[in-house]
Protein backbone atom coordinates (compact mmCIF):
# COMPACT_ATOMS: atom_id res chain seq x y z
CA UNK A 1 -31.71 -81.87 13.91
CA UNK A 2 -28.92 -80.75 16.19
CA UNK A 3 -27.11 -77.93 15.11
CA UNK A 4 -23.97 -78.86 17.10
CA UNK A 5 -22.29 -81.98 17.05
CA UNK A 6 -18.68 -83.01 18.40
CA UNK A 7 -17.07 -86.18 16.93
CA UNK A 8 -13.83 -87.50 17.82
CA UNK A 9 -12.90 -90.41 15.82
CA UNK A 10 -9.69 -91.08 16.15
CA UNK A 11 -7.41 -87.71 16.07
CA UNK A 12 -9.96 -85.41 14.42
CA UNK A 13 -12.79 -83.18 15.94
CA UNK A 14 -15.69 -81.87 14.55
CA UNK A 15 -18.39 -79.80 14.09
CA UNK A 16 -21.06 -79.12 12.76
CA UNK A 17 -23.90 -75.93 12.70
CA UNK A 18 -26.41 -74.33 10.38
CA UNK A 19 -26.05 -70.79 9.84
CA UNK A 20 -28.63 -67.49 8.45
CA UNK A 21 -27.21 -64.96 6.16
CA UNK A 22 -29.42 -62.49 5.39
CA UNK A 23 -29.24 -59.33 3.01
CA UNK A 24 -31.37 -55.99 3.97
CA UNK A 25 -31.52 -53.59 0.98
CA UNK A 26 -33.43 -49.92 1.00
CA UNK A 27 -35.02 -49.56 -2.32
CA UNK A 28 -37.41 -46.60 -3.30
CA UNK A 29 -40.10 -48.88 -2.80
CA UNK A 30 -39.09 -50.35 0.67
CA UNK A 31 -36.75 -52.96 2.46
CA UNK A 32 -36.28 -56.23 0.65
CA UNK A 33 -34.80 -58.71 2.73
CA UNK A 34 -33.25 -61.63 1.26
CA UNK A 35 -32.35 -65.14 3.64
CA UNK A 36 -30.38 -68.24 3.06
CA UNK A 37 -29.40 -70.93 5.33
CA UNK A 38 -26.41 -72.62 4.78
CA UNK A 39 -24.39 -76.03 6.67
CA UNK A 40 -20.98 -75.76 7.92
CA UNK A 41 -18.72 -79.07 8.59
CA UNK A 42 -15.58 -77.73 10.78
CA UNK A 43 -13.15 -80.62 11.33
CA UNK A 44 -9.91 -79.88 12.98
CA UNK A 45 -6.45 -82.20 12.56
CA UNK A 46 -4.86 -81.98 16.20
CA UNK A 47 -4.97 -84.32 18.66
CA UNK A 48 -8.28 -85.10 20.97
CA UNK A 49 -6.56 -83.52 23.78
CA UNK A 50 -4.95 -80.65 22.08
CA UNK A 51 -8.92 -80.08 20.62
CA UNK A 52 -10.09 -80.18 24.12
CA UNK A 53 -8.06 -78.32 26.03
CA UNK A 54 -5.85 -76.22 24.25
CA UNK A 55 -7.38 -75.96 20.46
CA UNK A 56 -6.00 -76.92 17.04
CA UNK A 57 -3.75 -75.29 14.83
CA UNK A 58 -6.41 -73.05 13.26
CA UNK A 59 -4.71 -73.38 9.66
CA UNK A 60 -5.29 -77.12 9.89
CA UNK A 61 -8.75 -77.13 10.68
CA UNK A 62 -10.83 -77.41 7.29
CA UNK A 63 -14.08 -75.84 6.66
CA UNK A 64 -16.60 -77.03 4.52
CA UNK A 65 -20.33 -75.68 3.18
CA UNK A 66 -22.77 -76.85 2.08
CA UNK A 67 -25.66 -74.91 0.65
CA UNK A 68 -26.81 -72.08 -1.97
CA UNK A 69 -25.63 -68.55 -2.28
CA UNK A 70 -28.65 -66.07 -1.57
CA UNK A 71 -30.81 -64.87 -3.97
CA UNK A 72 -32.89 -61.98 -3.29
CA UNK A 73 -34.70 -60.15 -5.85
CA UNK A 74 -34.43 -56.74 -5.41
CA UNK A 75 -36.60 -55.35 -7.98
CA UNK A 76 -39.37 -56.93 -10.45
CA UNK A 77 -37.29 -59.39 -12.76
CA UNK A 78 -33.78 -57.96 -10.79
CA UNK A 79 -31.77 -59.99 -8.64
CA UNK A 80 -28.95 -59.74 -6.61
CA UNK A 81 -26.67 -63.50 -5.41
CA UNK A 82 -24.61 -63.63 -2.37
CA UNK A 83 -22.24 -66.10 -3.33
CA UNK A 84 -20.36 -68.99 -1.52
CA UNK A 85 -17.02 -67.28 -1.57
CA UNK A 86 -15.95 -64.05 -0.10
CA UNK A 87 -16.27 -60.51 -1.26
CA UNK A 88 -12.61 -59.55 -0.30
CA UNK A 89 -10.64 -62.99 0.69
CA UNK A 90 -11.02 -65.80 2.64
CA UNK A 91 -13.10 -63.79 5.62
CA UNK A 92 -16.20 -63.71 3.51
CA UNK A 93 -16.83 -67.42 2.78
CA UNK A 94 -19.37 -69.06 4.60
CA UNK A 95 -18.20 -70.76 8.25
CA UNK A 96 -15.12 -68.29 8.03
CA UNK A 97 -17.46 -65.34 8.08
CA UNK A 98 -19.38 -67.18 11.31
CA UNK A 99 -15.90 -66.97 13.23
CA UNK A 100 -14.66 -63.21 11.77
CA UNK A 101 -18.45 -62.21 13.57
CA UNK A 102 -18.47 -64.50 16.23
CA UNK A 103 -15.12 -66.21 17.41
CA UNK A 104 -12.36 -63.21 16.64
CA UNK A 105 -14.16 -60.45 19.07
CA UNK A 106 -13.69 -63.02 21.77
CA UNK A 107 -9.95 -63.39 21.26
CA UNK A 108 -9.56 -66.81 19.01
CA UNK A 109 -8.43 -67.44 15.52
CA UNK A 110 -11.83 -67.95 12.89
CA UNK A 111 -11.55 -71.41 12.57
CA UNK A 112 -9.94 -72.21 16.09
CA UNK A 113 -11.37 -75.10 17.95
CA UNK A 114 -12.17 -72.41 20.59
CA UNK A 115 -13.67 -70.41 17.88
CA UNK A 116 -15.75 -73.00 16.77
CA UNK A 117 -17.08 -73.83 20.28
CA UNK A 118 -18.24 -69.90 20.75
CA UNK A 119 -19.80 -70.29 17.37
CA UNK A 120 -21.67 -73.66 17.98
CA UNK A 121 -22.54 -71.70 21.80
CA UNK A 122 -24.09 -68.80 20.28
CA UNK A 123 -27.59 -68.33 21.16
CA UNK A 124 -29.59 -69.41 18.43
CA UNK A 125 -31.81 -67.17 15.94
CA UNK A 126 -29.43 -64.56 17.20
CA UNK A 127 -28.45 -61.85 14.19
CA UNK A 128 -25.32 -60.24 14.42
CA UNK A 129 -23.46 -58.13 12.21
CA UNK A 130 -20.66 -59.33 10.13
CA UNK A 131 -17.95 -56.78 9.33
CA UNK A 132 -17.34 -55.97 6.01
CA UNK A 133 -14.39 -57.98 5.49
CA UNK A 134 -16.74 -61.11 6.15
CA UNK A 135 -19.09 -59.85 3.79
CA UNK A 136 -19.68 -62.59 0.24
CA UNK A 137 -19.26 -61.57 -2.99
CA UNK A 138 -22.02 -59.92 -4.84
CA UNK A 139 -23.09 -60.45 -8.10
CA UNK A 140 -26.26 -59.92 -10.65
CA UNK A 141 -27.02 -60.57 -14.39
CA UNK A 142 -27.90 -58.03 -17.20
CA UNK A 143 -30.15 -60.99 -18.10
CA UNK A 144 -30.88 -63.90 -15.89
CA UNK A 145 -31.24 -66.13 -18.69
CA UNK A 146 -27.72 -65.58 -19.79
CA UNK A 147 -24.87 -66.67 -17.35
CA UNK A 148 -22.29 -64.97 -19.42
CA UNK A 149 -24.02 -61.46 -18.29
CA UNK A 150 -22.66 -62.16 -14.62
CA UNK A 151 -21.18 -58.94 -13.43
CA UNK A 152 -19.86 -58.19 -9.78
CA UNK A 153 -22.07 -55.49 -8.01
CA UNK A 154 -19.87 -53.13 -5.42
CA UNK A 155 -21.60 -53.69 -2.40
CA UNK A 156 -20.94 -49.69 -1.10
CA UNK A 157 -22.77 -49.00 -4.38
CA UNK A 158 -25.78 -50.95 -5.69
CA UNK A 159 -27.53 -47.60 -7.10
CA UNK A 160 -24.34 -48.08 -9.87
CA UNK A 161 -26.00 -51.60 -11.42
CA UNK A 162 -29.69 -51.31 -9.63
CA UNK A 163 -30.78 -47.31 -10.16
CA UNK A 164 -30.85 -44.30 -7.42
CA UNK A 165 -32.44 -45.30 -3.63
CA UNK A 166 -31.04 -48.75 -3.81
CA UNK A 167 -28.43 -49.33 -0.51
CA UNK A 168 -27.64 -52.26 1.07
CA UNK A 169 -28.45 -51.25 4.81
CA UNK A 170 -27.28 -54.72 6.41
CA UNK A 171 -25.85 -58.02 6.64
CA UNK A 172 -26.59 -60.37 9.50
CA UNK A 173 -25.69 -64.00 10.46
CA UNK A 174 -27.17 -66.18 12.98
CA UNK A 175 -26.65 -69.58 14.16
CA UNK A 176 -29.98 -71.70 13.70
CA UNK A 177 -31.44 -74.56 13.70
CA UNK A 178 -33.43 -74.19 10.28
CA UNK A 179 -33.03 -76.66 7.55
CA UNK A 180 -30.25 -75.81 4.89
CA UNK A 181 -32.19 -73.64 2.37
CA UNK A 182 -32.64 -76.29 -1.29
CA UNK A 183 -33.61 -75.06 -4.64
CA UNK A 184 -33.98 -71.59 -4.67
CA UNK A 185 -31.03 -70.41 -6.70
CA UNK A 186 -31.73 -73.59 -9.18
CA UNK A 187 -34.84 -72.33 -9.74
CA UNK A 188 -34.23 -68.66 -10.26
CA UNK A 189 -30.66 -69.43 -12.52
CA UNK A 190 -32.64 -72.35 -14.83
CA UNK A 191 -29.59 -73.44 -16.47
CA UNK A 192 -27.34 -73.25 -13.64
CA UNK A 193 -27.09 -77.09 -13.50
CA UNK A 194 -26.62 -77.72 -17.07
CA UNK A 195 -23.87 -75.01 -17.12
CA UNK A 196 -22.05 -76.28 -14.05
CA UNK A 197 -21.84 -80.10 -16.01
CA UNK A 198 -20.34 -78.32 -19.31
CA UNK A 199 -18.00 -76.05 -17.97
CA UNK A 200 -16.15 -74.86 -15.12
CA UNK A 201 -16.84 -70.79 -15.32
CA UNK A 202 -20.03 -68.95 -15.97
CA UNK A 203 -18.09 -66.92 -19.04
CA UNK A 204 -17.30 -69.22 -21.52
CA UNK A 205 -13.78 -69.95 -22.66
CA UNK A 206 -11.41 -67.51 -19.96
CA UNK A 207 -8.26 -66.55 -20.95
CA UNK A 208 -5.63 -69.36 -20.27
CA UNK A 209 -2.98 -67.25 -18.65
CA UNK A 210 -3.78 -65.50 -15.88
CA UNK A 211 -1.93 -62.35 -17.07
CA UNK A 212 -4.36 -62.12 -19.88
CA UNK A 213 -7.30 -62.18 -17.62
CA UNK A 214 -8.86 -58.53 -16.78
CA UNK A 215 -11.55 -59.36 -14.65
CA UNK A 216 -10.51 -62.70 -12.80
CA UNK A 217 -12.96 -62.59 -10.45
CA UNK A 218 -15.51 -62.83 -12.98
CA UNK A 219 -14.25 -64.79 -15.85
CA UNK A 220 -13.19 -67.27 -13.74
CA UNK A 221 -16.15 -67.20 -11.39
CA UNK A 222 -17.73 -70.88 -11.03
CA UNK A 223 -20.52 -72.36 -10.89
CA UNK A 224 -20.10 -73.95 -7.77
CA UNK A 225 -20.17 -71.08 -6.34
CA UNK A 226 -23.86 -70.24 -6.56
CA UNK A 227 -24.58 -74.12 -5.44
CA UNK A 228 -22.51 -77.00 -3.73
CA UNK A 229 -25.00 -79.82 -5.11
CA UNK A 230 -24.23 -79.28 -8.90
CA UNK A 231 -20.89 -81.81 -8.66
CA UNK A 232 -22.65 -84.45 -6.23
């Protein structure tokens, strides 16, 4: 499979790369090291020469995954989900968190046609370390079998949901050319599928006005963000 592939037709570029996220975490009993691979579309809106030569407008360009969130389990019957969305804004979803590691040290906007092209250059298998701006969202469950028991875990402070000598020592990205990772989250989250056709949050029934919600990041936290295949 090529990991990089430009495409004009017509006005629009594109492209197109896998990517490695992968979660280190110190725990009393050793490093656990979780891994997912997940597929980025870029496609910009400018014209072919202005993709070229001199870039797109960067908050044209649209960026699209598709994939799993991580799962990792950090201790017997505990597990911790990177999630498709970012831990503190935009900068932590995946393909946005390649170009906050990759593109913006080298002077150009995230999601910058020159941005892309130093992403989709990158030497491959490469980690590097995203900053923690670009890091996802965290989350675990008091019990896996219940999706309703989703709580957000502070990444600066795992001991708080996990017990003392848990850390998270690092987060890492690469460009690859591995296969997008298929099944694992499914299979750990059971009813992940049927919950995603029912409803559109994990928590049952959220507050209708936002100004009612206390926790919006959870009660409103979807489905889709744990898998892009459940709406296919």
């Amino acid at each position: 499979m090529s990991v990089a592939l430009l495409v004009l037709t017509g006005c629009s570029p594109s492209e197109t790369w896998n990517q490695r996220l992968t979660l280190v975490i110190e725990t009393p009993q050793g490093e656990v090291r979780g891994a997912v691979v997940q597929r980025i579309d870029w496609e910009g809106t400018g014209a072919i020469g202005k993709a070229l030569f001199s870039g797109v407008d960067p908050s044209s360009a649209r960026v699209r995954v598709t994939g799993e969130a991580l799962a990792v389990e950090v201790m017997p019957g505990r597990w911790l989900f990177a999630l498709l969305k970012g831990g503190e804004g935009w900068q932590g979803e995946p393909g946005l968190n390649a170009g906050v590691a990759i593109a913006v040290p080298r002077g150009h906007f995230a999601k910058s046609a020159e941005g892309v092209r130093e992403i989709v250059g990158f030497p491959k298998d490469t980690p590097v370390e995203l900053p923690r701006e670009a890091w996802p969202m965290l989350v675990t469950f008091d019990d896996i079998n219940m999706p309703e028991t989703v709580r957000e875990v502070d990444p600066a402070d795992l001991a708080a949901v996990f017990g003392e000598g848990m850390r998270l020592k690092a987060v890492t990205l690469e460009i690859t050319e591995e296969a997008v990772t298929e099944g694992r989250v499914e299979g750990v989250l059971g009813w992940l599928e049927a919950v995603g056709q029912e409803r559109g949050t994990l928590i049952p029934d959220p507050p209708l006005l936002s100004t009612d919600l206390t926790d919006p990041e959870i009660q409103l936290l979807s489905p889709s963000a744990f898998s892009t295949k459940l709406y296919k």
